[in-house]
PDB file of N, CA and C in Angstrom:
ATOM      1  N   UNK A   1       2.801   3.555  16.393  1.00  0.00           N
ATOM      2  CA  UNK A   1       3.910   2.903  15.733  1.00  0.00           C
ATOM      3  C   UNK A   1       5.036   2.734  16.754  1.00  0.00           C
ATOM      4  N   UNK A   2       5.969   2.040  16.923  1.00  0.00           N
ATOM      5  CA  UNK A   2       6.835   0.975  17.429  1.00  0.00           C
ATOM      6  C   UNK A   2       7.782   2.534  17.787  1.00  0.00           C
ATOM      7  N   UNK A   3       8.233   2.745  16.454  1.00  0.00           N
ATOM      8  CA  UNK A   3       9.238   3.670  16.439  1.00  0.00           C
ATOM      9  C   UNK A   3       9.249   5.106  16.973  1.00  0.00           C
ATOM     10  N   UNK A   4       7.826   5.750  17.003  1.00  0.00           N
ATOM     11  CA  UNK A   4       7.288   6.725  17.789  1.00  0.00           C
ATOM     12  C   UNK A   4       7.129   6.302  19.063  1.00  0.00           C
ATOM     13  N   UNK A   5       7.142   5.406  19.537  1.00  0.00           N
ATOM     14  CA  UNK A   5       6.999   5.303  21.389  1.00  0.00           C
ATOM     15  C   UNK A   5       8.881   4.914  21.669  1.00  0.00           C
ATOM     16  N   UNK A   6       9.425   4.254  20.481  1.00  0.00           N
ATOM     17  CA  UNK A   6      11.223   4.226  21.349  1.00  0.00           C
ATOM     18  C   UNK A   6      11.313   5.675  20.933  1.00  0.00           C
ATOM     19  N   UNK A   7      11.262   6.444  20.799  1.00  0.00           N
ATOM     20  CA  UNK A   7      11.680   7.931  20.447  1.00  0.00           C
ATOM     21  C   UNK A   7      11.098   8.974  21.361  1.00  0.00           C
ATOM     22  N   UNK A   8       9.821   8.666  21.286  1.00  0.00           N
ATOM     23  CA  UNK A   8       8.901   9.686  22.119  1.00  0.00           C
ATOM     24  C   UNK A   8       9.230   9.487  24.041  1.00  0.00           C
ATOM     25  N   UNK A   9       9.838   7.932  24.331  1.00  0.00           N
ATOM     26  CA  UNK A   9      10.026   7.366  25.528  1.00  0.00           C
ATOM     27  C   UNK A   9      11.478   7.163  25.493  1.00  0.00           C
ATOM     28  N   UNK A  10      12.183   7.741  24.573  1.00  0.00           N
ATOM     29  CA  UNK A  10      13.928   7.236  24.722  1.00  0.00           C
ATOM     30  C   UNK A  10      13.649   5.864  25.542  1.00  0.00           C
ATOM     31  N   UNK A  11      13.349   4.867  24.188  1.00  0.00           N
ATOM     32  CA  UNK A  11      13.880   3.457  25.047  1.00  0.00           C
ATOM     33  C   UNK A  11      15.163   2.804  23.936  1.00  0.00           C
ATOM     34  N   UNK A  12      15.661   3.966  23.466  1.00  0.00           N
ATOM     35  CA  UNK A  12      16.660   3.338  22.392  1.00  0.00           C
ATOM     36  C   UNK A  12      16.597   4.307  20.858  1.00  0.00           C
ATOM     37  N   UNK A  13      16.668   3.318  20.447  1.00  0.00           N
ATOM     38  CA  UNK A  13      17.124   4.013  18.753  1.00  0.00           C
ATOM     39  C   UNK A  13      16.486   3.904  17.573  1.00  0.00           C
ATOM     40  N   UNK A  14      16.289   4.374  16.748  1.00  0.00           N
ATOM     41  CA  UNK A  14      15.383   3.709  15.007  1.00  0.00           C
ATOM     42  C   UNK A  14      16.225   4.208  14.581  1.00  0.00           C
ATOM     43  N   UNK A  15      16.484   4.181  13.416  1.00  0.00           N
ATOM     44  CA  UNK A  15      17.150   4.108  12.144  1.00  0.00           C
ATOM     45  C   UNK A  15      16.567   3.793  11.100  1.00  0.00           C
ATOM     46  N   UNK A  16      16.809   4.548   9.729  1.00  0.00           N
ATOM     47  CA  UNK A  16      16.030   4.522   8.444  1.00  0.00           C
ATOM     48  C   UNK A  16      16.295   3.278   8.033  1.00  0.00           C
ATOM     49  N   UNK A  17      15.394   2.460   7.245  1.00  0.00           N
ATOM     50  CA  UNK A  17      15.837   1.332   6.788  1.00  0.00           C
ATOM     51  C   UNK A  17      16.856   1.259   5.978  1.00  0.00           C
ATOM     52  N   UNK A  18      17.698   0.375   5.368  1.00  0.00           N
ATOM     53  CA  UNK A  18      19.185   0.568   4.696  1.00  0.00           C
ATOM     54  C   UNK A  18      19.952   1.545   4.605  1.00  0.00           C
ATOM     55  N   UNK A  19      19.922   1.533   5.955  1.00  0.00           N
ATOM     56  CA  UNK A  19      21.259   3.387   6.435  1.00  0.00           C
ATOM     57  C   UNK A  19      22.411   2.663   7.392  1.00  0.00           C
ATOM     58  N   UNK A  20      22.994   2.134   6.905  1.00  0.00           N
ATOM     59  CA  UNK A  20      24.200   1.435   7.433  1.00  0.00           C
ATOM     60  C   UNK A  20      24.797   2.182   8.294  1.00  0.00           C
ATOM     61  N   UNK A  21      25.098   3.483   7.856  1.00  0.00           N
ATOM     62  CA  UNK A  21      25.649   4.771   8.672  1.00  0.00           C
ATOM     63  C   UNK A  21      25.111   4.806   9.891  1.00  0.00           C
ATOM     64  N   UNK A  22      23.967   5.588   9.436  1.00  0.00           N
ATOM     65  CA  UNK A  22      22.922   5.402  10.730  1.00  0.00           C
ATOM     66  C   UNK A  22      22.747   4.590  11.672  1.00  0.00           C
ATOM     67  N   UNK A  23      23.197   3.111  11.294  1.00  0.00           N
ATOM     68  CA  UNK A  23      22.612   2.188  12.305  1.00  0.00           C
ATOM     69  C   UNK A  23      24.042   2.458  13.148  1.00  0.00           C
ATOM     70  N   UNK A  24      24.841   2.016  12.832  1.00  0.00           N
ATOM     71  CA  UNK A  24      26.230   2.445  12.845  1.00  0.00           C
ATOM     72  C   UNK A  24      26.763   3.332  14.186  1.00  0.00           C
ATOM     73  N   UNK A  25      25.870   4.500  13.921  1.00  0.00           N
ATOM     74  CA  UNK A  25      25.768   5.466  14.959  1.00  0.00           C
ATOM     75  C   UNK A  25      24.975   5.445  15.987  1.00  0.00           C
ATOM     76  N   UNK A  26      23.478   4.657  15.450  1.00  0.00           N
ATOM     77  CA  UNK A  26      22.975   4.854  16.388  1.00  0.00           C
ATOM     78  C   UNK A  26      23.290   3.384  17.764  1.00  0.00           C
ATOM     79  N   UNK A  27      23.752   2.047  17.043  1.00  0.00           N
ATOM     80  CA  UNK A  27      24.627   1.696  18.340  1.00  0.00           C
ATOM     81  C   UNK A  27      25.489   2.023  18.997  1.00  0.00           C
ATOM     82  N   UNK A  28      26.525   2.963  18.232  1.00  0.00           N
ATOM     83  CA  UNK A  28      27.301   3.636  19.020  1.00  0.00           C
ATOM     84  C   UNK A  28      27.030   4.459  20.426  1.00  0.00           C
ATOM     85  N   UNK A  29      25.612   5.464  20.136  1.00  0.00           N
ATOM     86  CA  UNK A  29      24.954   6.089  21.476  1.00  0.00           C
ATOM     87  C   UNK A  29      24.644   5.210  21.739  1.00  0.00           C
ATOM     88  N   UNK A  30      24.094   4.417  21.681  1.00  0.00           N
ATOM     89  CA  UNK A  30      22.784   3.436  22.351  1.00  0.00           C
ATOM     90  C   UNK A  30      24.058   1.925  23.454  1.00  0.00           C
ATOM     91  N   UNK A  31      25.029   2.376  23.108  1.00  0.00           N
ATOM     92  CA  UNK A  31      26.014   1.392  23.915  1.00  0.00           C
ATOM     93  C   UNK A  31      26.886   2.340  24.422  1.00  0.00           C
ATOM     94  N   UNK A  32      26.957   3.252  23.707  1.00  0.00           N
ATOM     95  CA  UNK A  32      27.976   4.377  25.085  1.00  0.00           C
ATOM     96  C   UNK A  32      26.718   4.540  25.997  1.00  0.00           C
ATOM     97  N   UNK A  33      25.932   5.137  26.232  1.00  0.00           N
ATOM     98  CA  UNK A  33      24.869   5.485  27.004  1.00  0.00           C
ATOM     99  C   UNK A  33      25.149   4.520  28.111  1.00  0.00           C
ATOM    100  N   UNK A  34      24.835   2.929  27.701  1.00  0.00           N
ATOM    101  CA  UNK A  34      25.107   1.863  28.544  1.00  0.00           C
ATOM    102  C   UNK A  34      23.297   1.378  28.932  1.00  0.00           C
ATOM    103  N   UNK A  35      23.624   0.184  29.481  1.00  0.00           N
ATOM    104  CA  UNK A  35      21.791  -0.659  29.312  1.00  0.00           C
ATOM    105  C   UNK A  35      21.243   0.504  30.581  1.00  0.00           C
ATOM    106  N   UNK A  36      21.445   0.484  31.681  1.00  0.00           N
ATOM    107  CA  UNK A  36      20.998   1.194  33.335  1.00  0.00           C
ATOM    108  C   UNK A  36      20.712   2.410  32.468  1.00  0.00           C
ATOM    109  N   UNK A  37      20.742   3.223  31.227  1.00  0.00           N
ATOM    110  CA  UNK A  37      19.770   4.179  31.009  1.00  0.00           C
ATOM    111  C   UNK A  37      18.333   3.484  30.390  1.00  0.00           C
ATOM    112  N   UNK A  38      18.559   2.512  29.958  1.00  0.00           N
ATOM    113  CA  UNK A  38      17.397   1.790  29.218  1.00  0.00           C
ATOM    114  C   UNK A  38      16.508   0.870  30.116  1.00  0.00           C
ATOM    115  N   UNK A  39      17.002   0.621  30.610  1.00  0.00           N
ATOM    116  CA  UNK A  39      16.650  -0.892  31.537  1.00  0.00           C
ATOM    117  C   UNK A  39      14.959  -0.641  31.815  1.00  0.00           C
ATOM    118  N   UNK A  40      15.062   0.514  33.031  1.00  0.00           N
ATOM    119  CA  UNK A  40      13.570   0.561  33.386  1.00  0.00           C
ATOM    120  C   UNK A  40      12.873   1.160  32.741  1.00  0.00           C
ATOM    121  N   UNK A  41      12.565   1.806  31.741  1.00  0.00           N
ATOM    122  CA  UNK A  41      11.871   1.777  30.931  1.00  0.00           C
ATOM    123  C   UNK A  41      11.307   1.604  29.667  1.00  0.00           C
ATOM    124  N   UNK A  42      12.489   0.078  29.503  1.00  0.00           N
ATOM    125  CA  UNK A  42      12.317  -1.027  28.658  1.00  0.00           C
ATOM    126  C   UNK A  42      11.438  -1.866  29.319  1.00  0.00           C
ATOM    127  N   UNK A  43      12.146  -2.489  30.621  1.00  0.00           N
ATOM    128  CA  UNK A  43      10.947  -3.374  31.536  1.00  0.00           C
ATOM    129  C   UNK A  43       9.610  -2.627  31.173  1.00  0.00           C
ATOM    130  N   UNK A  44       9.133  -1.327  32.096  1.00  0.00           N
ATOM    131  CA  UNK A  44       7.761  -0.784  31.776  1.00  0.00           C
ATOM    132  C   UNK A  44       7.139  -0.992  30.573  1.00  0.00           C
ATOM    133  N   UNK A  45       7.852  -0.749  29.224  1.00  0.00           N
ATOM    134  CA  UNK A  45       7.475  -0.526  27.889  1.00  0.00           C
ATOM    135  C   UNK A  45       7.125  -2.131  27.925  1.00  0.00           C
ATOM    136  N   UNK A  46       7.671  -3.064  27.667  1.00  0.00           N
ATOM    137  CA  UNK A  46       7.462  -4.891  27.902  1.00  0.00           C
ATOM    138  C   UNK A  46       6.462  -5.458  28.157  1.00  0.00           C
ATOM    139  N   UNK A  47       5.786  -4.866  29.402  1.00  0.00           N
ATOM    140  CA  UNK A  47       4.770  -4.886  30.032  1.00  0.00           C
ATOM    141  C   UNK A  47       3.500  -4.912  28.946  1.00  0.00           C
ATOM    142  N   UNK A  48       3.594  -3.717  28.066  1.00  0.00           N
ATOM    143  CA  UNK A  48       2.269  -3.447  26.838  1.00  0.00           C
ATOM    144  C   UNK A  48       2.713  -4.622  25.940  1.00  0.00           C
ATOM    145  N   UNK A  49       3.854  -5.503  25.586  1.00  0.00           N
ATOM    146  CA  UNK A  49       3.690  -6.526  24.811  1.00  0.00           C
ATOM    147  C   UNK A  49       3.582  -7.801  24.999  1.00  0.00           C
ATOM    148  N   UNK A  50       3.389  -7.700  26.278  1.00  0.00           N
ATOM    149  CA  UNK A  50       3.379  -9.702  27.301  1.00  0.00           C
ATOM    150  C   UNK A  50       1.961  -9.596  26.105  1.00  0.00           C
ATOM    151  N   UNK A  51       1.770 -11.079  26.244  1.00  0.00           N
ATOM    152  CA  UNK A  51       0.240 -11.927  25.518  1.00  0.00           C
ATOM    153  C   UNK A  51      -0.626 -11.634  26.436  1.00  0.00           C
ATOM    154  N   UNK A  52      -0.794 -11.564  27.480  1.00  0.00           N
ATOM    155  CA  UNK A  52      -2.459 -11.566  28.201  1.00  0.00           C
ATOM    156  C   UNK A  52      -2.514  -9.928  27.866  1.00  0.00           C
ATOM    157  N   UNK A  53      -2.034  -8.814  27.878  1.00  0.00           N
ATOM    158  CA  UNK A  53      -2.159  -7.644  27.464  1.00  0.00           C
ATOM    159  C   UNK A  53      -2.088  -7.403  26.181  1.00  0.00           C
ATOM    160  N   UNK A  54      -1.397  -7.750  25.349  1.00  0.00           N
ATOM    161  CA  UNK A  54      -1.446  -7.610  23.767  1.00  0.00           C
ATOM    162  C   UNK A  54      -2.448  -7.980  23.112  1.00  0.00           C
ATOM    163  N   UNK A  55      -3.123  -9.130  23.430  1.00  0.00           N
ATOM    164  CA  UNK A  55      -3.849  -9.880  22.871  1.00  0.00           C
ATOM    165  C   UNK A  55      -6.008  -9.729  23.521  1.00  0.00           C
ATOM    166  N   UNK A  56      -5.859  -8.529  24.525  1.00  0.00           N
ATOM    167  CA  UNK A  56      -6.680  -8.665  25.503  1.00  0.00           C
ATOM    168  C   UNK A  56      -8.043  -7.775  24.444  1.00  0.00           C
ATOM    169  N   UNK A  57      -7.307  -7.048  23.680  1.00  0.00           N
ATOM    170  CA  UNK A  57      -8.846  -6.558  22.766  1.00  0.00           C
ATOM    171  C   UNK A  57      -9.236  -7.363  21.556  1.00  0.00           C
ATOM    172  N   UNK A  58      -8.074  -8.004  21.091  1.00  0.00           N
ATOM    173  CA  UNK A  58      -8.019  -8.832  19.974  1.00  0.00           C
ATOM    174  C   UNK A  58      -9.429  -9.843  20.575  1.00  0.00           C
ATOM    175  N   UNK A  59      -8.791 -10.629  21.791  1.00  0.00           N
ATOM    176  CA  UNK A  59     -10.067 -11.511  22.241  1.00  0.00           C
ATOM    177  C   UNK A  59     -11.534 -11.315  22.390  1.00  0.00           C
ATOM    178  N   UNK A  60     -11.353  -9.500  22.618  1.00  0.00           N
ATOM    179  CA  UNK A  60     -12.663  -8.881  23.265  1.00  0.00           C
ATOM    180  C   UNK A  60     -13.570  -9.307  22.039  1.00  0.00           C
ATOM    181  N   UNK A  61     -13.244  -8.249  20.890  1.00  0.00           N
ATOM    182  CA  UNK A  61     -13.170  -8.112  19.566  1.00  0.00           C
ATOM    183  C   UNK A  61     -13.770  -9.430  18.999  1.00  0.00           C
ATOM    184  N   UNK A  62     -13.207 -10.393  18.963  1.00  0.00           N
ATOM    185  CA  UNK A  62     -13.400 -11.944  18.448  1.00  0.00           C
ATOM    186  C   UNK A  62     -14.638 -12.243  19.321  1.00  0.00           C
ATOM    187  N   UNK A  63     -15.030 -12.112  20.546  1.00  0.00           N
ATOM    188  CA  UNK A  63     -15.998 -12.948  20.947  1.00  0.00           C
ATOM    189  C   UNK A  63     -16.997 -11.954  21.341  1.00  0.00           C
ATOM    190  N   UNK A  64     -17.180 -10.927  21.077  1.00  0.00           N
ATOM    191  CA  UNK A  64     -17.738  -9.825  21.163  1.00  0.00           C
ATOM    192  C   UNK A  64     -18.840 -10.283  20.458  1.00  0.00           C
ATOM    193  N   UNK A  65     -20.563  -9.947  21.123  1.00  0.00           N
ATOM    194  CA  UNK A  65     -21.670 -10.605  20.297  1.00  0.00           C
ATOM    195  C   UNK A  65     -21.964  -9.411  19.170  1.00  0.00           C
ATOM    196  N   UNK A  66     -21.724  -8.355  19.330  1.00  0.00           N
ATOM    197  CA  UNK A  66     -22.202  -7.528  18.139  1.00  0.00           C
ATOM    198  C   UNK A  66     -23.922  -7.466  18.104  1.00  0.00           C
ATOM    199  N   UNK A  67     -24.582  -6.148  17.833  1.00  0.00           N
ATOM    200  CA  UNK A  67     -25.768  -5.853  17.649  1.00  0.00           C
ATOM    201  C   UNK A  67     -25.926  -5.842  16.088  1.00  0.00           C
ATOM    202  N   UNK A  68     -25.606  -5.867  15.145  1.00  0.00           N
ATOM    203  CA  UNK A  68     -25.812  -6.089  13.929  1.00  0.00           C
ATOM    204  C   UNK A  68     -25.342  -7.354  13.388  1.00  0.00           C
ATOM    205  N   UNK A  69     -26.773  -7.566  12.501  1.00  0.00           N
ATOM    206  CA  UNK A  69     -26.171  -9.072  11.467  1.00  0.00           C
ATOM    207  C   UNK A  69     -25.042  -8.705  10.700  1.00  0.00           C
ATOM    208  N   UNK A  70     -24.359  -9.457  10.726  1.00  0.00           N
ATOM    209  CA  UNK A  70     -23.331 -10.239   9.722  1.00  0.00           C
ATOM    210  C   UNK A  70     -23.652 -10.642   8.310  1.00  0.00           C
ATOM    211  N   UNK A  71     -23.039 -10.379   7.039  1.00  0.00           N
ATOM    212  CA  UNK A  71     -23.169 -10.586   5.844  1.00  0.00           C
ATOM    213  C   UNK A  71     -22.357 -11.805   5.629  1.00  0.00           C
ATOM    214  N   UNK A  72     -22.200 -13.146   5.167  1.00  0.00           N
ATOM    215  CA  UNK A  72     -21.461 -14.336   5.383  1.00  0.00           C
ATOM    216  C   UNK A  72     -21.293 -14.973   4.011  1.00  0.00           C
ATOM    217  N   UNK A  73     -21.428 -14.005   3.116  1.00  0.00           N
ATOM    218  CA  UNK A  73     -21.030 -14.440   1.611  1.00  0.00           C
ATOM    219  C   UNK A  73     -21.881 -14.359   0.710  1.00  0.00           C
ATOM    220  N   UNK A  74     -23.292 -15.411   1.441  1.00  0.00           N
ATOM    221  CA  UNK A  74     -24.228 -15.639   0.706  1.00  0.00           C
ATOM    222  C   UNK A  74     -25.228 -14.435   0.887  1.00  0.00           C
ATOM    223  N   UNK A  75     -25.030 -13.246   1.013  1.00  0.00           N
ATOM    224  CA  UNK A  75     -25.966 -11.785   1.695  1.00  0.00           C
ATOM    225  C   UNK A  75     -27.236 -12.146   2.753  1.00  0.00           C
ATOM    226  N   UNK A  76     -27.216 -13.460   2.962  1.00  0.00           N
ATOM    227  CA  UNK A  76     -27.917 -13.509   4.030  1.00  0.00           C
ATOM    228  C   UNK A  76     -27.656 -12.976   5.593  1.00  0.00           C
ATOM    229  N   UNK A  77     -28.210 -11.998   6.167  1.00  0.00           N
ATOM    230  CA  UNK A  77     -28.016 -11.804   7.330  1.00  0.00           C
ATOM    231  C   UNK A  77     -27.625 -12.871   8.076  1.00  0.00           C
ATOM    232  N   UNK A  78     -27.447 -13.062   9.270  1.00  0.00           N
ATOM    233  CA  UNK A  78     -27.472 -14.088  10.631  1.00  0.00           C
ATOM    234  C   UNK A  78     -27.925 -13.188  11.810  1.00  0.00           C
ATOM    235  N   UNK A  79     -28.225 -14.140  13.093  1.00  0.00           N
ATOM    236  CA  UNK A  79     -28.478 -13.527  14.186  1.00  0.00           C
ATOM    237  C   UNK A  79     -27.225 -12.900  14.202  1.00  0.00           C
ATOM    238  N   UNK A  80     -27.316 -11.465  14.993  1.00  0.00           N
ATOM    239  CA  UNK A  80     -26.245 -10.451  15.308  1.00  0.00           C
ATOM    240  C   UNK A  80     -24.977 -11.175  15.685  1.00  0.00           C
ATOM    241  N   UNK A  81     -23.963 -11.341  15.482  1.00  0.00           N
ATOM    242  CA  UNK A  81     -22.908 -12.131  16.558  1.00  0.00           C
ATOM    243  C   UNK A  81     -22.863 -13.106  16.389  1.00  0.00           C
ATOM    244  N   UNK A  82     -23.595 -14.253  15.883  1.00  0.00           N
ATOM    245  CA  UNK A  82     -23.574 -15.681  15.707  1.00  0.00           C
ATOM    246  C   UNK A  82     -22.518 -16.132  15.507  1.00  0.00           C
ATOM    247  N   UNK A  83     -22.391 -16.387  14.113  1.00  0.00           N
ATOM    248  CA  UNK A  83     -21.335 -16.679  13.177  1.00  0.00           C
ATOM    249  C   UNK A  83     -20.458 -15.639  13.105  1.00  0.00           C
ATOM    250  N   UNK A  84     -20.144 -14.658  13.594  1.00  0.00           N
ATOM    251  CA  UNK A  84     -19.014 -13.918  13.278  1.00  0.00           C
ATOM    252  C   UNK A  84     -18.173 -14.398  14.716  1.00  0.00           C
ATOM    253  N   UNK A  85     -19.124 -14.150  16.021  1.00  0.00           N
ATOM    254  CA  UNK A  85     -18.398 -14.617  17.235  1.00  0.00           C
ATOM    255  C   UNK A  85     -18.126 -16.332  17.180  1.00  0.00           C
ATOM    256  N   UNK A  86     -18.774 -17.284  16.634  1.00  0.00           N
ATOM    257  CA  UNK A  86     -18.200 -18.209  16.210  1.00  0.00           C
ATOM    258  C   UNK A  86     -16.884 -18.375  15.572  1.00  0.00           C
ATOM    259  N   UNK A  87     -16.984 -17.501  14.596  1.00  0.00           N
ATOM    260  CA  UNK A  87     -15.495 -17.750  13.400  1.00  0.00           C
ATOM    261  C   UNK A  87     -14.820 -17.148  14.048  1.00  0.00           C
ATOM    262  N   UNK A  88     -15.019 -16.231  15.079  1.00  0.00           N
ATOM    263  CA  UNK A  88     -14.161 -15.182  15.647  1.00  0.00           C
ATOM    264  C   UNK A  88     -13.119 -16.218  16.468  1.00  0.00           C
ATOM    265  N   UNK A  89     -13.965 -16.728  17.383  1.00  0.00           N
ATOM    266  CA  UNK A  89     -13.352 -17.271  18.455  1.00  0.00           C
ATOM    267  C   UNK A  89     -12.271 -18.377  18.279  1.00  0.00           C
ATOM    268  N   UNK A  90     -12.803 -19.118  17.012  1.00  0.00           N
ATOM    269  CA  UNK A  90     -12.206 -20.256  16.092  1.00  0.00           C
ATOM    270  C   UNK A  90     -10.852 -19.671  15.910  1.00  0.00           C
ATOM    271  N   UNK A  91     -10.724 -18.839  14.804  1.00  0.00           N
ATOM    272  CA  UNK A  91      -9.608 -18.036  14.853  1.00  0.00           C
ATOM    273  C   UNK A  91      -8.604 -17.989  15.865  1.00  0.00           C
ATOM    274  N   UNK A  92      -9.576 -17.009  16.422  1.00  0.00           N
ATOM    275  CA  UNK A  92      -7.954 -16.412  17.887  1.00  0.00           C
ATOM    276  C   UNK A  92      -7.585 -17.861  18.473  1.00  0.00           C
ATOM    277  N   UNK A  93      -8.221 -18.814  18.913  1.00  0.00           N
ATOM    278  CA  UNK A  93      -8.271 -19.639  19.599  1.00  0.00           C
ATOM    279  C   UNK A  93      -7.240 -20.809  18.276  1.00  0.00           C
ATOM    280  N   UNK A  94      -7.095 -20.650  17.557  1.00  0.00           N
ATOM    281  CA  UNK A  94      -6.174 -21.642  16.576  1.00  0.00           C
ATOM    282  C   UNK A  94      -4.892 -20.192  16.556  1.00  0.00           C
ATOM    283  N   UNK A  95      -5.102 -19.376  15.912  1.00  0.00           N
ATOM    284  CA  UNK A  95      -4.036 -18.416  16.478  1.00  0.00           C
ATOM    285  C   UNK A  95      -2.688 -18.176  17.894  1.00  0.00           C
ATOM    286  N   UNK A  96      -4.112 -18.593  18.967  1.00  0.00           N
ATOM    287  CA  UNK A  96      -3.413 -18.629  20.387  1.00  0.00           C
ATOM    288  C   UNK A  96      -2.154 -19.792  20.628  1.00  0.00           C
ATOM    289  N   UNK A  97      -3.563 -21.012  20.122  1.00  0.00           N
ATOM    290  CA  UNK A  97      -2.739 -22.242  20.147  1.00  0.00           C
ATOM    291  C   UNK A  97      -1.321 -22.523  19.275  1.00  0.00           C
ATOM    292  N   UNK A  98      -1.483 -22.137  17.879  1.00  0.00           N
ATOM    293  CA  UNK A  98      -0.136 -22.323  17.175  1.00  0.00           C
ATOM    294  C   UNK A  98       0.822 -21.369  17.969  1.00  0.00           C
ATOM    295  N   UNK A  99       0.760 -20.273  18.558  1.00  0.00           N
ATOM    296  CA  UNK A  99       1.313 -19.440  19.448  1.00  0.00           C
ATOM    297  C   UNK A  99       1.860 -19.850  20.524  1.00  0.00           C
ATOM    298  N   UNK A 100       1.632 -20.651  20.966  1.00  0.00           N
ATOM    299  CA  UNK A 100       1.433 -21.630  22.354  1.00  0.00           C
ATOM    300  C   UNK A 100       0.893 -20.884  23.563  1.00  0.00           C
ATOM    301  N   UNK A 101      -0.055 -20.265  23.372  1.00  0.00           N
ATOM    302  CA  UNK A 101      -0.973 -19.690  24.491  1.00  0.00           C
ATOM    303  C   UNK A 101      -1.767 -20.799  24.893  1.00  0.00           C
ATOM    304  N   UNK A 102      -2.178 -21.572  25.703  1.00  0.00           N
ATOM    305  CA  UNK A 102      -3.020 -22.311  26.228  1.00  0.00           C
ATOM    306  C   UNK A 102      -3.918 -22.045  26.714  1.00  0.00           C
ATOM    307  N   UNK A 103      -3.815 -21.081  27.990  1.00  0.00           N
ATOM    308  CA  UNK A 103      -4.180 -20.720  28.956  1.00  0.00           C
ATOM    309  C   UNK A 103      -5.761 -19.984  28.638  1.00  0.00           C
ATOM    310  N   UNK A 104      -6.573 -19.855  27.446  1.00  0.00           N
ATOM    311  CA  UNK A 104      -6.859 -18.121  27.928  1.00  0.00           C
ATOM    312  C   UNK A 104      -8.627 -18.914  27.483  1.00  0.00           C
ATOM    313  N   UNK A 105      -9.589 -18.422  27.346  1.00  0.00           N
ATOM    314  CA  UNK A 105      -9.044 -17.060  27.673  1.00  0.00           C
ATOM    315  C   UNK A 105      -9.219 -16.846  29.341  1.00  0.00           C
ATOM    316  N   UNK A 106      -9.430 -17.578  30.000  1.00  0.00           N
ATOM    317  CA  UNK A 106      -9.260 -17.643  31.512  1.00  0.00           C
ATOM    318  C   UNK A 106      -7.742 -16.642  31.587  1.00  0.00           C
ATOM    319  N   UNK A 107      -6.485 -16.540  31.160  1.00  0.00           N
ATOM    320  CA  UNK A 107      -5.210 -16.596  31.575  1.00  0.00           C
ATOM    321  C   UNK A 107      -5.091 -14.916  31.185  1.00  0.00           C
ATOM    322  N   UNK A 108      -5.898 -14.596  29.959  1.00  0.00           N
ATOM    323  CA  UNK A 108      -6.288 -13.590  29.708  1.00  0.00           C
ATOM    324  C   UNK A 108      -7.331 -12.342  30.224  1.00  0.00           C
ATOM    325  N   UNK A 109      -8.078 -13.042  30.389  1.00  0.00           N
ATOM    326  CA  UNK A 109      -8.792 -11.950  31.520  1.00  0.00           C
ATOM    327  C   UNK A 109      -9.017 -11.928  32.592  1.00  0.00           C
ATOM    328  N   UNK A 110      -8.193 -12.596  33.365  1.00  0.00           N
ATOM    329  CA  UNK A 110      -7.936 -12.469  34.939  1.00  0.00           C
ATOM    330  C   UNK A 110      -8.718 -13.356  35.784  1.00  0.00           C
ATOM    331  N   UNK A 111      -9.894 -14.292  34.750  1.00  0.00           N
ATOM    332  CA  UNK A 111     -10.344 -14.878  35.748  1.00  0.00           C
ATOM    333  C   UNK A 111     -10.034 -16.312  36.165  1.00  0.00           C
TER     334      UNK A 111
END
C-alpha cells in the first residue's frame, strides 16, 4: 500500500481520510521540514511508478502463454494460452494506447 512505503521510507505524510486537523498538521511538518529532506528519495521512490516499470508484470501476465486451458464462457477448454493471451494482449494494448503508451511492448522490455 501507497501509504505504508511514504511512512515506512519517510517520503512525506498520510493522513486519515476527512481529518482536516490532521492534514493541517501534517503540511505543516511536511513544509517546515522543507522539499531537500524529500527530494531524493522521492526521485528513487518515482522510479517504481514510471510506465515501462509499473506496467512490466501487468504485460508479462497478459501475454504470458499459460500451461492450462482456459474456461471462455461456453466451459469449453482452449489450447493453454490461446485466447486468454489473445484477450490478454488486446486489453493491455487498448489500455496502453488510451494511456498514450505507444512504444511497448518493445519500450517496455528493453528491447
Amino acid at each position: 500500500m501507497l501509504a505504508d512505503r511514504i511512512a515506512a521510507e519517510d517520503l512525506g505524510a498520510t493522513v486519515p481520510e476527512r481529518d482536516p486537523q490532521a492534514l493541517a498538521g501534517a503540511l505543516q511538518r511536511v513544509l517546515t521540514r522543507g522539499r531537500s529532506v524529500y527530494a531524493e528519495r522521492l526521485a528513487a521512490a518515482a522510479q517504481d511508478y514510471e510506465w515501462p516499470r509499473a506496467l512490466r508484470r501487468l504485460v508479462a501476465f497478459a501475454t504470458a502463454t499459460g500451461e492450462r486451458p482456459v474456461p471462455l464462457g461456453d466451459d469449453a477448454p482452449r489450447r493453454p494460452g490461446h485466447a486468454a493471451r489473445d484477450h490478454g494482449y488486446r486489453a493491455v494494448k487498448g489500455a496502453l494506447n488510451a494511456a498514450g503508451v505507444r512504444d511497448w511492448p518493445r519500450g517496455l522490455t528493453g528491447a
